[in-house]
Protein backbone atom coordinates (compact mmCIF):
# COMPACT_ATOMS: atom_id res chain seq x y z
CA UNK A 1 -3.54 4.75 35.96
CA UNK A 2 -3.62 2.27 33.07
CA UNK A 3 -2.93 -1.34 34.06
CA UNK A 4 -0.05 -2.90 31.87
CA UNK A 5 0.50 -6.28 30.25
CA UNK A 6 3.18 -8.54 31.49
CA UNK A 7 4.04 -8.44 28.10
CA UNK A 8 5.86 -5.79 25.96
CA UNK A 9 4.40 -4.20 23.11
CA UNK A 10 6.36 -4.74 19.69
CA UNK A 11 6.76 -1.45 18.29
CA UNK A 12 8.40 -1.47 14.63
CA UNK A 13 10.75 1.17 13.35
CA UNK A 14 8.81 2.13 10.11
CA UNK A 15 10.86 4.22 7.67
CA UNK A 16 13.66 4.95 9.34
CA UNK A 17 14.31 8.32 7.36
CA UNK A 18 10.76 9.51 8.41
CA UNK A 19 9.41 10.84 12.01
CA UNK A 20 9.39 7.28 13.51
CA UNK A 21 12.51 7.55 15.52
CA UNK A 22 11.71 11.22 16.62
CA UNK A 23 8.21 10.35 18.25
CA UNK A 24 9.53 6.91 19.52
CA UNK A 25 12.71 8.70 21.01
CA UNK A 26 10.22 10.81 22.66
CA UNK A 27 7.26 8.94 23.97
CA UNK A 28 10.10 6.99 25.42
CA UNK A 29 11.32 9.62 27.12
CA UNK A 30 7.53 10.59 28.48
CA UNK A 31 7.45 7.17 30.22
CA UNK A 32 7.35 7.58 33.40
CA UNK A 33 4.50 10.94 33.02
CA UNK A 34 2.03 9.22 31.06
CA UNK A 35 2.50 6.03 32.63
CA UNK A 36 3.38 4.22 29.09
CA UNK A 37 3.03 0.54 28.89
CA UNK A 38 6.65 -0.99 28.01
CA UNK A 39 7.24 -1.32 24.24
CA UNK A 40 10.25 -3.05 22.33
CA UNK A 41 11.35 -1.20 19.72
CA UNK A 42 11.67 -3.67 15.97
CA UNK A 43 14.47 -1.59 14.10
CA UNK A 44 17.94 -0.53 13.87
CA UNK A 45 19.45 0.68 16.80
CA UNK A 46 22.41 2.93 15.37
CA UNK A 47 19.33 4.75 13.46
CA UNK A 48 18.01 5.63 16.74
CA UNK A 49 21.08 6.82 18.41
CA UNK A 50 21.91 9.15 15.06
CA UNK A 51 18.81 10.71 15.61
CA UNK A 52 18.85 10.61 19.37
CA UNK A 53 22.27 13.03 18.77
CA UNK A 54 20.73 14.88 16.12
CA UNK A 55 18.01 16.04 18.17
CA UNK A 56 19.98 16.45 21.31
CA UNK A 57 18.25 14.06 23.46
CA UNK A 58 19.77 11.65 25.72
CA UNK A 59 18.09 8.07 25.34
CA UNK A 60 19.75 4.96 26.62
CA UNK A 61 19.78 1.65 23.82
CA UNK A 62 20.20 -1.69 25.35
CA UNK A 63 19.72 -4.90 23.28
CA UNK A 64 16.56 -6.97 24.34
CA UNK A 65 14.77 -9.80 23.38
CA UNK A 66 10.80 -9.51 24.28
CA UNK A 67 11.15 -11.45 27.61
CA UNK A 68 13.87 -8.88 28.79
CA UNK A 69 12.24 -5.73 27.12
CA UNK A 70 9.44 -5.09 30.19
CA UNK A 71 12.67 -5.11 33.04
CA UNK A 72 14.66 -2.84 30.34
CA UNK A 73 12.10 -0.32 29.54
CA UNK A 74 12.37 1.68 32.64
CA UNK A 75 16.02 2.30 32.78
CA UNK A 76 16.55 2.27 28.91
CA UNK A 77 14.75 1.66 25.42
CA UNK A 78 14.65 -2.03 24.61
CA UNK A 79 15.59 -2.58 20.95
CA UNK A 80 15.30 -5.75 19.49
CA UNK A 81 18.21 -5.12 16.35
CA UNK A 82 16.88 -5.22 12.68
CA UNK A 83 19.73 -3.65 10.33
CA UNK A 84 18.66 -1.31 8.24
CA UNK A 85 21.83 -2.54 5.71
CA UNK A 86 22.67 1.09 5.09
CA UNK A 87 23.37 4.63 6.62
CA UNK A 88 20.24 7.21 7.32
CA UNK A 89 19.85 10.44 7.01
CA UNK A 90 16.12 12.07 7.92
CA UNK A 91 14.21 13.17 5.59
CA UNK A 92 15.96 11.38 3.07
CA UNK A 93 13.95 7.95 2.30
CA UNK A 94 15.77 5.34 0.40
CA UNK A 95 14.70 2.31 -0.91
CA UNK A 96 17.65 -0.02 0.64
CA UNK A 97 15.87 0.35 3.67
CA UNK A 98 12.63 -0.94 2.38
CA UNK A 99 13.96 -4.81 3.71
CA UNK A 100 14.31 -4.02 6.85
CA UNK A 101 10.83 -1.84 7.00
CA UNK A 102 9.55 -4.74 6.37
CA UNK A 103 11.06 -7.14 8.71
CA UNK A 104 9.96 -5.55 11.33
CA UNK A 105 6.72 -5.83 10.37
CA UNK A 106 7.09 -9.40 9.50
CA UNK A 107 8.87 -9.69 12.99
CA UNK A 108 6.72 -7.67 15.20
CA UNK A 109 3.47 -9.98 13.92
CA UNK A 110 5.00 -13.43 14.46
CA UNK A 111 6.28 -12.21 17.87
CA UNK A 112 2.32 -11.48 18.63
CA UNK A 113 0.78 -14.39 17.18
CA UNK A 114 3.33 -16.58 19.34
CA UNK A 115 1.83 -14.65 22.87
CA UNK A 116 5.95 -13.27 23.07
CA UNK A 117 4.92 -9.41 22.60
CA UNK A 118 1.06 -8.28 23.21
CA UNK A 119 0.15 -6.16 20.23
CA UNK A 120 2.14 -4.91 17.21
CA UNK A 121 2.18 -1.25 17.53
CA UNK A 122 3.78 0.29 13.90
CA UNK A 123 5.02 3.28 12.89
CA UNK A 124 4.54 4.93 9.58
CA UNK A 125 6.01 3.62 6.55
CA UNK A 126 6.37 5.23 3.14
CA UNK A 127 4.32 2.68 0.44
CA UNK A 128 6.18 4.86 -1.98
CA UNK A 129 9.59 3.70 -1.47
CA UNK A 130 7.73 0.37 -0.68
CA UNK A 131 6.46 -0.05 -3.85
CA UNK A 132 9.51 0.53 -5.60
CA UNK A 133 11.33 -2.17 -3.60
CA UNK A 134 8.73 -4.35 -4.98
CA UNK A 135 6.30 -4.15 -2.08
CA UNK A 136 3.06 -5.72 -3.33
CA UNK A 137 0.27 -4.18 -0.97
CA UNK A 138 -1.66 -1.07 -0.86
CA UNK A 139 -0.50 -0.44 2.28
CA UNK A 140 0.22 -1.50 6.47
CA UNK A 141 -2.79 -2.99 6.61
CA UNK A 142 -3.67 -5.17 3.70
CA UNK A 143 0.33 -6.68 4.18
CA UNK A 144 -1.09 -7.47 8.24
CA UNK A 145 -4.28 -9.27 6.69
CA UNK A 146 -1.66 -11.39 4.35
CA UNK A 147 0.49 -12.04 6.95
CA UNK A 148 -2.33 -13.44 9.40
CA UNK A 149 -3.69 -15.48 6.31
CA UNK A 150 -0.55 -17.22 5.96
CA UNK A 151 0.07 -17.56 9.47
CA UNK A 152 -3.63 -19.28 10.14
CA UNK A 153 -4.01 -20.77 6.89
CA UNK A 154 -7.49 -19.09 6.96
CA UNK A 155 -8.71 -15.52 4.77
CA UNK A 156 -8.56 -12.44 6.98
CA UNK A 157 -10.26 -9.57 5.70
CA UNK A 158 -8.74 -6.36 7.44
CA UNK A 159 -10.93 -3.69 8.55
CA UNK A 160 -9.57 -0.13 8.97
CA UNK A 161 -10.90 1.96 12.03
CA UNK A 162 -9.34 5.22 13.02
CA UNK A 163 -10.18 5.85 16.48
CA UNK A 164 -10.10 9.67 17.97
CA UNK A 165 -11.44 11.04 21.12
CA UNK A 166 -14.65 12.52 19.51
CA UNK A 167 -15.08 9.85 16.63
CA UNK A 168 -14.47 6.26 15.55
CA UNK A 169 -14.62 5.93 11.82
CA UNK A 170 -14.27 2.85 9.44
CA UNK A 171 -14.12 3.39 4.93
CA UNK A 172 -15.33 -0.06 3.73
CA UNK A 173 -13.25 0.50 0.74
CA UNK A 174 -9.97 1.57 1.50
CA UNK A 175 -6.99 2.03 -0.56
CA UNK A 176 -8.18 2.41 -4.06
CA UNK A 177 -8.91 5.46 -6.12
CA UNK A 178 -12.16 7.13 -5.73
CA UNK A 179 -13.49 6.58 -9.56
CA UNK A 180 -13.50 2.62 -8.72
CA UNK A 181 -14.91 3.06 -5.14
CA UNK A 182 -19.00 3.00 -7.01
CA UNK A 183 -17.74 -0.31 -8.37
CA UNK A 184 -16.00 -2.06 -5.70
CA UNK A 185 -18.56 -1.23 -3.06
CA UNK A 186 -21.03 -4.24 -2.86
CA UNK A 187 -23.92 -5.08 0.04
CA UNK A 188 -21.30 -8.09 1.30
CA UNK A 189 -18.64 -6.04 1.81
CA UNK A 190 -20.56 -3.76 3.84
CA UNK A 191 -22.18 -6.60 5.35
CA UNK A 192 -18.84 -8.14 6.53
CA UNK A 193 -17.40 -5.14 7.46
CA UNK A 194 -19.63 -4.27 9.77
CA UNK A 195 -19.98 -8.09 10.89
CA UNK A 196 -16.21 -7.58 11.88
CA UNK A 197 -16.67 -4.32 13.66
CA UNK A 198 -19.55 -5.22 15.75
CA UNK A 199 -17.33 -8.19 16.80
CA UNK A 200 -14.18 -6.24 17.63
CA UNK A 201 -16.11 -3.69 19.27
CA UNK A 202 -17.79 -5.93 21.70
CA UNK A 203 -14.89 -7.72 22.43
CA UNK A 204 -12.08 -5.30 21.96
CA UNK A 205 -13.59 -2.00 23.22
CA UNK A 206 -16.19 -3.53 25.92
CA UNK A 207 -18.58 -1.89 23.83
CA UNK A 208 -21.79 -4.09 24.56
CA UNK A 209 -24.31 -3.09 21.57
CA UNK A 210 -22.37 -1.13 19.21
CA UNK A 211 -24.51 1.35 17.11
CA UNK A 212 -23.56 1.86 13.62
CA UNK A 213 -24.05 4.65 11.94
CA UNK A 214 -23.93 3.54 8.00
CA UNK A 215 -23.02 6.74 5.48
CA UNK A 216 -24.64 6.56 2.02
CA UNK A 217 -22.30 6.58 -0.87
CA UNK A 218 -24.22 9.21 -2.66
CA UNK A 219 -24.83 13.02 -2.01
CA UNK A 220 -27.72 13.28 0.49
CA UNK A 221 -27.58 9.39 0.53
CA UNK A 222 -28.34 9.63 -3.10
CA UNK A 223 -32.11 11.20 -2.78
CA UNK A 224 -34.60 8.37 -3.40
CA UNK A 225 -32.24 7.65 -6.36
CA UNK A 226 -32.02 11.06 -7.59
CA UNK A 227 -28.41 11.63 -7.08
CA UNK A 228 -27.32 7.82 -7.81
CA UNK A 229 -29.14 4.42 -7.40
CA UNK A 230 -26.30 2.69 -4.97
CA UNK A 231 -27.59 4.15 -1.30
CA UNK A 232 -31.09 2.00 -2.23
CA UNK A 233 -29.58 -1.01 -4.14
CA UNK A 234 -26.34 -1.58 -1.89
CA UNK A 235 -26.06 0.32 1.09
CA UNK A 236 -29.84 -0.33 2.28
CA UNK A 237 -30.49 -3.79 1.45
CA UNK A 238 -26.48 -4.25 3.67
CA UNK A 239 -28.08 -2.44 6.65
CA UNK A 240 -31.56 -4.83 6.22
CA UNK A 241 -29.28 -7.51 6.20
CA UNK A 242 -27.41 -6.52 9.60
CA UNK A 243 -30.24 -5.30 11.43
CA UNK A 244 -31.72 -9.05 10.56
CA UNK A 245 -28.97 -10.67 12.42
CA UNK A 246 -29.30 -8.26 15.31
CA UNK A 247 -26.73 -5.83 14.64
CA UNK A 248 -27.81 -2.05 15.36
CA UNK A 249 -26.87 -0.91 11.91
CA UNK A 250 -28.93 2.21 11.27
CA UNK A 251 -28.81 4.75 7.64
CA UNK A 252 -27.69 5.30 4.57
CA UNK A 253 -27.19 8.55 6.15
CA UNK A 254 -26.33 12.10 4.19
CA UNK A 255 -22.68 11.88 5.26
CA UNK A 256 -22.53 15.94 5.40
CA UNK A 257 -24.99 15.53 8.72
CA UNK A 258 -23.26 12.64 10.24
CA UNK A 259 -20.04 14.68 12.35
CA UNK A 260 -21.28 17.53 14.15
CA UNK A 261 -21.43 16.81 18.11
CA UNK A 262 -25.31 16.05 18.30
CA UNK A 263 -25.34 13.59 15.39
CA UNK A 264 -21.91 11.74 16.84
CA UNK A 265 -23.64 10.97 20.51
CA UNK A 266 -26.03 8.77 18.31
CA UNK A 267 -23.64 6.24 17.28
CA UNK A 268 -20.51 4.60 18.40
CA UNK A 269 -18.74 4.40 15.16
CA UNK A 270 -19.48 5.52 11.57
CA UNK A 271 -19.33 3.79 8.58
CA UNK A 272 -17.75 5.28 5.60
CA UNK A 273 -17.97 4.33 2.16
CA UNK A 274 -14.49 5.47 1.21
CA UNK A 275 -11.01 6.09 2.37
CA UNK A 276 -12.01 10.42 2.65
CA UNK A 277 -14.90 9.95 4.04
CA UNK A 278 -13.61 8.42 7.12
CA UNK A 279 -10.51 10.01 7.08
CA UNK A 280 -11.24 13.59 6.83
CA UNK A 281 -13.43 14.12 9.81
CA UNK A 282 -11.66 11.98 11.99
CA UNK A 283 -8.22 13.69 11.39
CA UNK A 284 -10.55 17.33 11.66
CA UNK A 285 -12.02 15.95 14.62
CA UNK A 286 -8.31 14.31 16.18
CA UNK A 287 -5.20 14.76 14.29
CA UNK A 288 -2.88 14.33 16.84
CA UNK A 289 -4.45 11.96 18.76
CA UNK A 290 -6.61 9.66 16.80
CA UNK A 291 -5.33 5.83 16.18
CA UNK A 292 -5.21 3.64 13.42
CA UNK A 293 -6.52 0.29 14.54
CA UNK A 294 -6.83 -2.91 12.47
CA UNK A 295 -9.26 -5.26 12.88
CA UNK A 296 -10.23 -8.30 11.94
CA UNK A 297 -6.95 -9.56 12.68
CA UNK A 298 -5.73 -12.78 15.29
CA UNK A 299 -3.61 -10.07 17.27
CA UNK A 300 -4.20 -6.22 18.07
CA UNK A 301 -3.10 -3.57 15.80
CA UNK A 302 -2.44 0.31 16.21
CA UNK A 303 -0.67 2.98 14.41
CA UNK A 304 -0.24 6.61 14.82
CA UNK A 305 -2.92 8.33 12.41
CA UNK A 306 0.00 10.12 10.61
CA UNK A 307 2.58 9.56 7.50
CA UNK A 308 6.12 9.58 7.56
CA UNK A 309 6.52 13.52 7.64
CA UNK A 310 10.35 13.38 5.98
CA UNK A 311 10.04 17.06 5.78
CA UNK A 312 10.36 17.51 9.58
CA UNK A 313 12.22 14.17 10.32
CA UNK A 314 15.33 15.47 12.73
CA UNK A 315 13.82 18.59 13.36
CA UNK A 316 12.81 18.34 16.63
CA UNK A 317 9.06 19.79 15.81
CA UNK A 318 7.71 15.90 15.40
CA UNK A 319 4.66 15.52 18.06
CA UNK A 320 4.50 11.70 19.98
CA UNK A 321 0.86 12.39 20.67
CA UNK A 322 -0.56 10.01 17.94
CA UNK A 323 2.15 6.91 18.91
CA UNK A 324 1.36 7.88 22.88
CA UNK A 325 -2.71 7.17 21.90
CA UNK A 326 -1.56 3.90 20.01
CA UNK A 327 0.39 2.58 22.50
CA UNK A 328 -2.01 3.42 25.33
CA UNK A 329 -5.08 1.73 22.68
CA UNK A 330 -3.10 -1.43 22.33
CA UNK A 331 -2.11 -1.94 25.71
CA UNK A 332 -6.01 -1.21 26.53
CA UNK A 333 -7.63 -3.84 24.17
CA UNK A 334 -4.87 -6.27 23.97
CA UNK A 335 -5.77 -6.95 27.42
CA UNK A 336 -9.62 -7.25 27.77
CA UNK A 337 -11.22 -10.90 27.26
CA UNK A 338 -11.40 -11.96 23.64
CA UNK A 339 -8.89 -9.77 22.01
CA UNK A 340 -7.46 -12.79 20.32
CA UNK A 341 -9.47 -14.68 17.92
C-alpha cells in the first residue's frame, strides 16, 4: 500500500469540454480500491456536477482550500472553485474557457512551489483552443518551465519523460515539426538533457546510476555517415561529453533495435531525438498507463499520457487508468528526498 503525503495533490481541470472531468469523476470514485493519494481538484465545480449527471454517477462536491482537501477527500471530492465564465457542453471546446484552463495551471503551480499542495498533477488541455485565446507556448510543459522561471528568477529548461511500465522515454526536441528537428538538435542540448535526467532520476525515482540509452537521429544511427553526418558530429561527441562527467550515457543507437524486451532491460530510460520517437513506443508499449512527467522543474509534474478525447467526452467509455498512474507517480516522487530543487 502506497504511503501518502500529508499534503494534497493539486489536480487541474484541463479543458473542461474534454475527458478531464470523466476520468477525474472516476478515479475519484476508485479511491478507496486503489488506495489513491488525496487530490484537490483546480476547476469549476458546476462543470463537474453536469458531467457527474450526464454520466450517471453520483460524486459528492464540497468546496476546499488545500489544507482542508486531505480530511475532504474521503467523504467527497475537494474542489478548489476556478469559474470557467461560461456553460459546457462535452465534446464541444470553446475558447472562453481557455482563462480558466489556464488558471488552474497558474494556480495549481504556485500552490506547489509554496509547500500548500505536493505536486501539480494536470489534465489534458487542448493547445488548439489555447492558441487561439492567445496562448503563447507549444504546450503544458514549456508554459510549467515559464512559470518556474518567473517564479525563481532563474532559466528552467523542461525535460519531457513519459514513463510506462515497460519503458521510460525522453525526445530532446519536443514540440516542433520534424523538418526543423536536424537543425535544432545540438550536442548541448543533448548534453543538458540528459544532465537533467540523470539528476531527476537519482533523486526522483531512487534510481542510483541511471543508464541511458542515447538514439541516433539518423536511420541505423546514420551508418558511419552514410545515411546523415549528425549521429557522429552531435549525438556522439554529447554522449563523450556525459560519459566524461560520469554519466552512463551509452549509443547513438539504431532506434529500430532499441524497444524490443531484451534491448529495454539494458537501460533505464531512452533518449529520443524527437517528439515520435519517444512517443510512439512508449504509447505501443503503455497507452493507458504510461505518465507524462516533467522534469527539470522546482516541483513534481505528471499528466495522463493522453489528449483531450472531445469525441468521447460524456460518454461514459473515458478510461482513468492514465490519471490513476499520474497520481500514484506524483504522490511516489514528490515524497522521496530531493524532489524539490
Amino acid at each position: 500500500m502506497p504511503s501518502h503525503s500529508a499534503l494534497p495533490l493539486a489536480l487541474t481541470q484541463g479543458d473542461p469540454a474534454g475527458i478531464g472531468p470523466d476520468i477525474t469523476l472516476a478515479a475519484w470514485l476508485r479511491r478507496g480500491e486503489l488506495d489513491l493519494p488525496p487530490f484537490l481538484f483546480l476547476g469549476d465545480a458546476r462543470i463537474l456536477a453536469a458531467r457527474a449527471l450526464q454520466l450517471g454517477l453520483t460524486v459528492p462536491l464540497q468546496a476546499a482550500d488545500p489544507a482542508a482537501a486531505c480530511d475532504v477527500f474521503q467523504d467527497a471530492l475537494p474542489v478548489l472553485q476556478i469559474d470557467a465564465g461560461i456553460s459546457v457542453n462535452a465534446g464541444e471546446p470553446q475558447v472562453a474557457t481557455a482563462k480558466g484552463t489556464i488558471t488552474a495551471i497558474e494556480m495549481a503551480v504556485s500552490l506547489s512551489m509554496s509547500g500548500r499542495t505536493s505536486a501539480v498533477v494536470t489534465n489534458p488541455i487542448a493547445k488548439s483552443v489555447l492558441y487561439d485565446a492567445g496562448f503563447g507556448f507549444p504546450g503544458h510543459t514549456e508554459f510549467l518551465a515559464d512559470l518556474a522561471t518567473r517564479a525563481t528568477g532563474k532559466p528552467i529548461m523542461p525535460v519531457m519523460l513519459l514513463a510506462g511500465p515497460k519503458l521510460r522515454a525522453i525526445p530532446v526536441t519536443i514540440h516542433i515539426p520534424l523538418k526543423d528537428v536536424p537543425q535544432a538538435l545540438t550536442s548541448d542540448l543533448i548534453v543538458e538533457t540528459c544532465r537533467i535526467t540523470d539528476h531527476d532520476l537519482r533523486s526522483r525515482f531512487g534510481i542510483a546510476k541511471p543508464r541511458l540509452a542515447v538514439a541516433g537521429l539518423n536511420p541505423h544511427a546514420g551508418e558511419n555517415g552514410a545515411l546523415g553526418k549528425e549521429d557522429d558530429e552531435i549525438v556522439r561527441p554529447a554522449i563523450d561529453t556525459l560519459r566524461a562527467e560520469g554519466i552512463d550515457a551509452f549509443g547513438p543507437l539504431p532506434a529500430d533495435t532499441m524497444f524490443h524486451d531484451e534491448a529495454r532491460r539494458r537501460y533505464d530510460v531512452a533518449i529520443c531525438m524527437y517528439h515520435d520517437q519517444a512517443l510512439i513506443p512508449a504509447k505501443a508499449l503503455g497507452f493507458d498507463d504510461s505518465v507524462n512527467v516533467t522534469l527539470g522543474l522546482p516541483f513534481v509534474r505528471t499528466s495522463p499520457d493522453h489528449g483531450t478525447a472531445f469525441g468521447i467526452a460524456g460518454k461514459g467509455i473515458a478510461k482513468e487508468d492514465s490519471l490513476v498512474a499520474a497520481l500514484r507517480l506524483a504522490n511516489e516522487i514528490s515524497g522521496k528526498t530531493g524532489s524539490n530543487r
